[in-house]
N, C-alpha and C. Protein backbone atom coordinates (compact mmCIF):
# COMPACT_ATOMS: atom_id res chain seq x y z
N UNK A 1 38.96 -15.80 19.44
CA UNK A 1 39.79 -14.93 18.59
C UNK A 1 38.87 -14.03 17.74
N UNK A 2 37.94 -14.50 17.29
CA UNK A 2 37.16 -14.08 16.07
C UNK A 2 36.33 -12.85 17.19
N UNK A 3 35.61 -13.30 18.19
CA UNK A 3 34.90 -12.51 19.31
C UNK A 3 35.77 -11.46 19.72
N UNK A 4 36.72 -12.04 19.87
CA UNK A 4 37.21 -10.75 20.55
C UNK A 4 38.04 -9.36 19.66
N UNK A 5 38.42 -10.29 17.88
CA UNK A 5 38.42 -8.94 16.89
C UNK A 5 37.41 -7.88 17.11
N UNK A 6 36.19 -8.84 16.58
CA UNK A 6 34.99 -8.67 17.01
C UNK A 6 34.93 -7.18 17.59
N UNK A 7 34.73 -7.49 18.89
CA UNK A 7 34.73 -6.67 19.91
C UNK A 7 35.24 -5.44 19.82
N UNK A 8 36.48 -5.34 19.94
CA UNK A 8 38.10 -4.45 18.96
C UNK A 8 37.38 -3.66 18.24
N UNK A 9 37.32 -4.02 17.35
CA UNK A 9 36.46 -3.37 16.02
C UNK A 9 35.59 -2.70 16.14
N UNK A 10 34.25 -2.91 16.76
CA UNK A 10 33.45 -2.38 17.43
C UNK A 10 33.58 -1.06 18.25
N UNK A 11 34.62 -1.35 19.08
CA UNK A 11 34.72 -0.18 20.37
C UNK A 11 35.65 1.02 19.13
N UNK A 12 36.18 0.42 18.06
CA UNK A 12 37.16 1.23 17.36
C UNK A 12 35.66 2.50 16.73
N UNK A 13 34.97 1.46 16.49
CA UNK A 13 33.73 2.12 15.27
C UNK A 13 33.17 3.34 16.20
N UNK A 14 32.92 2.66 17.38
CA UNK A 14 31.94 3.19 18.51
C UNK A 14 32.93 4.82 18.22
N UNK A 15 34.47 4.51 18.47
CA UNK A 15 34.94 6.24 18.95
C UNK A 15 35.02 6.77 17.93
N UNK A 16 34.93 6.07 16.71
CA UNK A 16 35.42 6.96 15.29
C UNK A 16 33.26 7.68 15.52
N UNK A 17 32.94 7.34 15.66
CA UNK A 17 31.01 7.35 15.42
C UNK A 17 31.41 8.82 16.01
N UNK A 18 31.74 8.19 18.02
CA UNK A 18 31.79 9.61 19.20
C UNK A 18 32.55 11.10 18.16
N UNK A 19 34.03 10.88 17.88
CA UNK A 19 34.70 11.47 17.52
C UNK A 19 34.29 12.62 16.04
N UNK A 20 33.50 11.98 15.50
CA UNK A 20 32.42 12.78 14.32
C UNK A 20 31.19 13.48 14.92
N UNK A 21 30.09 12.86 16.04
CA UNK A 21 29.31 13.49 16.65
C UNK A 21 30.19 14.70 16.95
N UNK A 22 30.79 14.65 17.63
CA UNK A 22 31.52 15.91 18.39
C UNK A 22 32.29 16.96 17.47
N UNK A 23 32.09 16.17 16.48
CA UNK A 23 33.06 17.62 15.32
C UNK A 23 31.62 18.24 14.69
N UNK A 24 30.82 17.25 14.52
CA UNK A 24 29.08 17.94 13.68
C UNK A 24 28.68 18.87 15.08
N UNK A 25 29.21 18.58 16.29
CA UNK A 25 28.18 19.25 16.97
C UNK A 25 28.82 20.70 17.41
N UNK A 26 30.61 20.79 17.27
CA UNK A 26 31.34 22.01 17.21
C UNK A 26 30.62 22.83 15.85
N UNK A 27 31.01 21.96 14.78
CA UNK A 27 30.64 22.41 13.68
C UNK A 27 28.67 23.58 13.74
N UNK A 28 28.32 22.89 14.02
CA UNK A 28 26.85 23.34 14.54
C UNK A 28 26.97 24.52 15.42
N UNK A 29 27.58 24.35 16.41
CA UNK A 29 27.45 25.16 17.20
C UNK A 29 27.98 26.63 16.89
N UNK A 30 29.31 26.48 16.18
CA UNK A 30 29.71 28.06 15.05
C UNK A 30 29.24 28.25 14.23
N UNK A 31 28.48 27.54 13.55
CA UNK A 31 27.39 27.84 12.37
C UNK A 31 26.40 28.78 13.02
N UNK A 32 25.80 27.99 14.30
CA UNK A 32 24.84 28.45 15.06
C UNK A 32 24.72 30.03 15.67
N UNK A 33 26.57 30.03 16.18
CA UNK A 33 26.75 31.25 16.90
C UNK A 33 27.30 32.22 15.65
C-alpha cells in the first residue's frame, strides 16, 4: 500500500517536473525569438 502511494506520487511529481520544463522551455524560446 505504502509502495505503491509511493510510486503514484512519484510518477505525479515526475509530470508536474515534465509539465514546467516545457513551459520554461516555450517560455525561453519567445524570449529567445
Amino acid at each position: 500500500m505504502i509502495s505503491a502511494a509511493g510510486n503514484s506520487g512519484g510518477k505525479i511529481g515526475l509530470r508536474l517536473i515534465g509539465d514546467v520544463a516545457a513551459l520554461e522551455s516555450q517560455i525561453c524560446g519567445k524570449s529567445a525569438a
